[in-house]
Structure formats: C-alpha cells, structure tokens
C-alpha atoms as a PDB file:
ATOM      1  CA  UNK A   1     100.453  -9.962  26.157  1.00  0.00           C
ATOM      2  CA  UNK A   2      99.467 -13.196  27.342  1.00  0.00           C
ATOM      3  CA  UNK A   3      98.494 -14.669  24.014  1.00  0.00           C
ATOM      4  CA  UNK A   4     101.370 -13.613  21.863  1.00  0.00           C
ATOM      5  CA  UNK A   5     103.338 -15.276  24.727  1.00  0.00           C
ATOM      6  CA  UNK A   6     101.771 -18.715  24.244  1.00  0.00           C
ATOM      7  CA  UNK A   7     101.737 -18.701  20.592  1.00  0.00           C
ATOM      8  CA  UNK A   8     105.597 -18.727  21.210  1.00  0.00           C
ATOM      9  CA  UNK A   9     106.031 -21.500  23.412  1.00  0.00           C
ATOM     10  CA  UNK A  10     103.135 -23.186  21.489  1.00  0.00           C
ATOM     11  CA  UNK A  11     105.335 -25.513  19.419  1.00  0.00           C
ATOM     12  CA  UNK A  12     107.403 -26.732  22.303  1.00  0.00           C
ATOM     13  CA  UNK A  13     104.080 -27.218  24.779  1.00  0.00           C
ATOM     14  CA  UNK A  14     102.878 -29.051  21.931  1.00  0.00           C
ATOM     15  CA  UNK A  15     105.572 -31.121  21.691  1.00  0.00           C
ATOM     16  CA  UNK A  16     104.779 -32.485  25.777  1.00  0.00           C
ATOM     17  CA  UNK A  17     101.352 -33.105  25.232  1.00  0.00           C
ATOM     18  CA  UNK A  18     100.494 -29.326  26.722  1.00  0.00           C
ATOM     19  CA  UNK A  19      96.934 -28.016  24.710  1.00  0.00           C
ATOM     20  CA  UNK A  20      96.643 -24.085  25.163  1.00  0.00           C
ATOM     21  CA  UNK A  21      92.977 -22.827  24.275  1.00  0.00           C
ATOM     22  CA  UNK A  22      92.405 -18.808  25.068  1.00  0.00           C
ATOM     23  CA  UNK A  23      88.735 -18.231  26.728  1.00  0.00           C
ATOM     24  CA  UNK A  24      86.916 -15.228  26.387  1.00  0.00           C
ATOM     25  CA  UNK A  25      83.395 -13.318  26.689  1.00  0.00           C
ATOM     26  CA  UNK A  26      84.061 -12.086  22.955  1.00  0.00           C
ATOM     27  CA  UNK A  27      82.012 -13.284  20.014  1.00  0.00           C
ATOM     28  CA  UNK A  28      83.840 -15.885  17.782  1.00  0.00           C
ATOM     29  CA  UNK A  29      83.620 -13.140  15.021  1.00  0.00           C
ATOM     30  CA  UNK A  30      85.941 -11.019  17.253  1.00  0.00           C
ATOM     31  CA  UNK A  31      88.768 -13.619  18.219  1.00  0.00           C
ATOM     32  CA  UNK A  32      88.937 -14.405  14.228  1.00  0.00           C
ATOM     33  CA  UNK A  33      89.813 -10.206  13.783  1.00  0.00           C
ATOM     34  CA  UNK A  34      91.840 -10.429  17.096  1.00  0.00           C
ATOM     35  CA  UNK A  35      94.006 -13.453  16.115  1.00  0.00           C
ATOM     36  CA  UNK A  36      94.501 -11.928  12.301  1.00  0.00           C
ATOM     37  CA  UNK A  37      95.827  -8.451  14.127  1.00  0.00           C
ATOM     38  CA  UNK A  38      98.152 -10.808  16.027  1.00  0.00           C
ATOM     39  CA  UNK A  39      99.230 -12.498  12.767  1.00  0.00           C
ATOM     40  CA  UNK A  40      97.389 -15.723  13.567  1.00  0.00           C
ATOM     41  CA  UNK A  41      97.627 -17.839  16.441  1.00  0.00           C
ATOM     42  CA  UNK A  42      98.367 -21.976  16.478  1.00  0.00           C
ATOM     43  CA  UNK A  43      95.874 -22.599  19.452  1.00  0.00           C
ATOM     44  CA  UNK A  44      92.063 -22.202  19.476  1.00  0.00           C
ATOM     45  CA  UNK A  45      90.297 -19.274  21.092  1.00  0.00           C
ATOM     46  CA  UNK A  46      86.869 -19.884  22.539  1.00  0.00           C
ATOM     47  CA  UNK A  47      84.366 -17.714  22.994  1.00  0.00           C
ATOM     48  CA  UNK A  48      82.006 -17.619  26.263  1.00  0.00           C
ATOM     49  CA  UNK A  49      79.603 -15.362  24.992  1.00  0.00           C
ATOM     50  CA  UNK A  50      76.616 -16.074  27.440  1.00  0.00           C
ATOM     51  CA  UNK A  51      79.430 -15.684  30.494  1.00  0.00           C
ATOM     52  CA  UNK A  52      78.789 -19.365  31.567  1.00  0.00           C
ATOM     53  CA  UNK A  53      82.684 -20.569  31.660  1.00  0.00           C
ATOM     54  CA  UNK A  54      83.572 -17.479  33.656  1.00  0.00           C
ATOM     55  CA  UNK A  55      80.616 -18.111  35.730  1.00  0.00           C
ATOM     56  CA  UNK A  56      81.261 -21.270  36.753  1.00  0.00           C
ATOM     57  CA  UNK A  57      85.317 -20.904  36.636  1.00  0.00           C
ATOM     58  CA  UNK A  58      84.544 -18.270  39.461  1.00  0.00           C
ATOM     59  CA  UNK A  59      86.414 -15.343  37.099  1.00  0.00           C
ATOM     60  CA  UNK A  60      83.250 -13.360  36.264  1.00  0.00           C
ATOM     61  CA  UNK A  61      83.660  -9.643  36.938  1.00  0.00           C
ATOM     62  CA  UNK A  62      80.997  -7.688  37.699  1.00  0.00           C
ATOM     63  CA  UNK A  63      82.983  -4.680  39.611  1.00  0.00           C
ATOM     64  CA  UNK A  64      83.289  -2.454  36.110  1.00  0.00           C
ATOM     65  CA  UNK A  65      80.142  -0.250  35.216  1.00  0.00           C
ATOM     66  CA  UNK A  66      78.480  -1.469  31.709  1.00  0.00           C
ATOM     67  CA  UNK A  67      80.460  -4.349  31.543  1.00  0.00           C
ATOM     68  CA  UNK A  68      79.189  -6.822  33.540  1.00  0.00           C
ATOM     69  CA  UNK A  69      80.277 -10.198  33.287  1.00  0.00           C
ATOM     70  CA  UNK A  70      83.773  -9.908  31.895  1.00  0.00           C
ATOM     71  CA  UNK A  71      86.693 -12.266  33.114  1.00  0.00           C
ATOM     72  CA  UNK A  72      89.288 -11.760  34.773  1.00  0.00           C
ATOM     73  CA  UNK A  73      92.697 -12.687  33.502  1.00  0.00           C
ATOM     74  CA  UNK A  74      93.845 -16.179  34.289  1.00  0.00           C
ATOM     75  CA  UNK A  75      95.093 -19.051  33.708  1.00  0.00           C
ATOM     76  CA  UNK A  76      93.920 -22.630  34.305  1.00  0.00           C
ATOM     77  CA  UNK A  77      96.409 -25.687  34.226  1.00  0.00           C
ATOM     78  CA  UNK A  78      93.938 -28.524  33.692  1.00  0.00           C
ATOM     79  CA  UNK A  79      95.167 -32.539  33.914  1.00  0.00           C
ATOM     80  CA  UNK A  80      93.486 -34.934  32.105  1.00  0.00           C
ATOM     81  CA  UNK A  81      91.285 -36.226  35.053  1.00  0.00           C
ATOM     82  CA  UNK A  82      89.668 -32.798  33.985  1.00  0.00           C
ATOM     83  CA  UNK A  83      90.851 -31.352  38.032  1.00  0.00           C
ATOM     84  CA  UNK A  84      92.627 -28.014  38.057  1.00  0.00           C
ATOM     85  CA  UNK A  85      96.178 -28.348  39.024  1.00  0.00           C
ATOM     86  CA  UNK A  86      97.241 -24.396  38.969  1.00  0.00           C
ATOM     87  CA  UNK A  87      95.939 -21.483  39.099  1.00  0.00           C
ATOM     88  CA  UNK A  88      96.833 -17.678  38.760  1.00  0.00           C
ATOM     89  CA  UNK A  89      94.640 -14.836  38.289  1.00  0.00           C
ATOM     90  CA  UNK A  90      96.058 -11.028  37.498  1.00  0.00           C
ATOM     91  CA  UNK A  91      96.471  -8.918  40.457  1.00  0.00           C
ATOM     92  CA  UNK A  92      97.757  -5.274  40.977  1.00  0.00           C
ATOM     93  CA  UNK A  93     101.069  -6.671  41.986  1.00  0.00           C
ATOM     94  CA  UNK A  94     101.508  -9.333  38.817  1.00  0.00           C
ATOM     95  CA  UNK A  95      99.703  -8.663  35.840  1.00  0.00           C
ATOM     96  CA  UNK A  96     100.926 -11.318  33.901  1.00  0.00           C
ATOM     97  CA  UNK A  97     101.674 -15.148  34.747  1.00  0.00           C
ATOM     98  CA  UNK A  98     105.078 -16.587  35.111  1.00  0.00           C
ATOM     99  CA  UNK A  99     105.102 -18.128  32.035  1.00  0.00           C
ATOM    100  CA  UNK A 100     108.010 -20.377  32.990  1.00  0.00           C
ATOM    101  CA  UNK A 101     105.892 -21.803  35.740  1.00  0.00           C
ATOM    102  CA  UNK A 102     102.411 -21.847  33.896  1.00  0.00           C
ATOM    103  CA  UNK A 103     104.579 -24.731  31.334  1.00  0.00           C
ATOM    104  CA  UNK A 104     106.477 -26.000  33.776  1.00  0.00           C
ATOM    105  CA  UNK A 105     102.660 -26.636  35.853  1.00  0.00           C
ATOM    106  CA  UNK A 106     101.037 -27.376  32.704  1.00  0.00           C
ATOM    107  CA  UNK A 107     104.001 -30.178  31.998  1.00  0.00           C
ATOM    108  CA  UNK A 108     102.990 -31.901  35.314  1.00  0.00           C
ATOM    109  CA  UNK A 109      99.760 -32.026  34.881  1.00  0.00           C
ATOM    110  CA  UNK A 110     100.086 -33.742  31.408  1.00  0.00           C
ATOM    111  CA  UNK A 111     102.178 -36.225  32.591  1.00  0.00           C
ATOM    112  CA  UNK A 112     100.197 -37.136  35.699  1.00  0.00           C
ATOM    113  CA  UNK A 113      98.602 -40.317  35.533  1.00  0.00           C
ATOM    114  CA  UNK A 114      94.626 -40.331  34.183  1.00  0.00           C
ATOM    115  CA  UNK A 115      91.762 -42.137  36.560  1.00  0.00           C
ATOM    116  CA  UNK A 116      89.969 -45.108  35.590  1.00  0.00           C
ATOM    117  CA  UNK A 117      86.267 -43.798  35.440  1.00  0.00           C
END
C-alpha cells in the first residue's frame, strides 16, 4: 500500500526537504479513521471532496458505474516553482510506483533551483 510505504521513508524524505501529502475524494472524517487503522501517519492527507484536484490534475475517473469522479492512483513529484517534475499513474502492468524512483525524483525536484517571480 502506497501510504504505509511513505510513512516509512517519511523521516528520511523529510530529512531532504521532500513534503509527502496523500490526496483523495474521501471526506476529512474518513482519512482521520483511515490513518488511525494504519496506526497514524506523519504526513497530511487531503481530502478533494468536490473532485476539483483530480479534475484539474487530469486523474478523475469516471469509467466505474456509481462512482464517478474517483482518482486514479498516482503520484505527483512537484518542485518548488510549483511545475510537475514526475509523474506515474497505476496501470494493469504496475500497480504501484517505484518507490526508489518516486524519492529519488522527488529529491531532484527539491533541490532544483526556485524562479524569481
């Protein structure tokens, strides 16, 4: 599981400057049940509960009958210029990240220098 795979390298990502934050459609009621059954996580979970983030993320599903709107599992590496620098979305073939290369991405990007505005 994706999240219980973070909160384990949380500490170290920490440690480079690497913020995780998990996203989802749920109600903020529901991640604080989900992330007590997990035993608590050290990262924030944010809920998108009018579907706007996986809207405009382009990760909105609407392919599974009475559940429109849910995302699809991913993962965004975001630099501090606020530009995506990686990408991967679940797929038949892989359906969880390389979570070797998600830090090792996610390392870049916090390193990389910031734009003057």
């Amino acid at each position: 599981m994706e999240l219980t795979e973070f909160r384990s390298r949380h500490e170290a990502a920490a440690a480079d400057g690497i913020g995780i934050y998990g996203i989802s459609v749920d109600s903020v009621f529901s991640h604080q049940a989900f992330a007590k059954e997990l035993g608590g996580l050290p990262f924030d979970l944010v809920g998108d509960f009018e579907r706007k983030m996986v809207a405009d993320y382009g990760v909105r599903r609407d392919d599974v009958e009475g559940y429109s709107g849910l995302a699809r599992r991913t993962v965004f590496v975001i630099d501090g210029n606020g530009t995506i620098t990686y990408t991967w979305v679940t797929s038949p073939e892989q359906r969880q990240p390389d979570y070797d290369l998600v830090i090792e991405e996610a390392r870049k990007a916090a390193t990389a220098p910031r734009s003057e505005s």
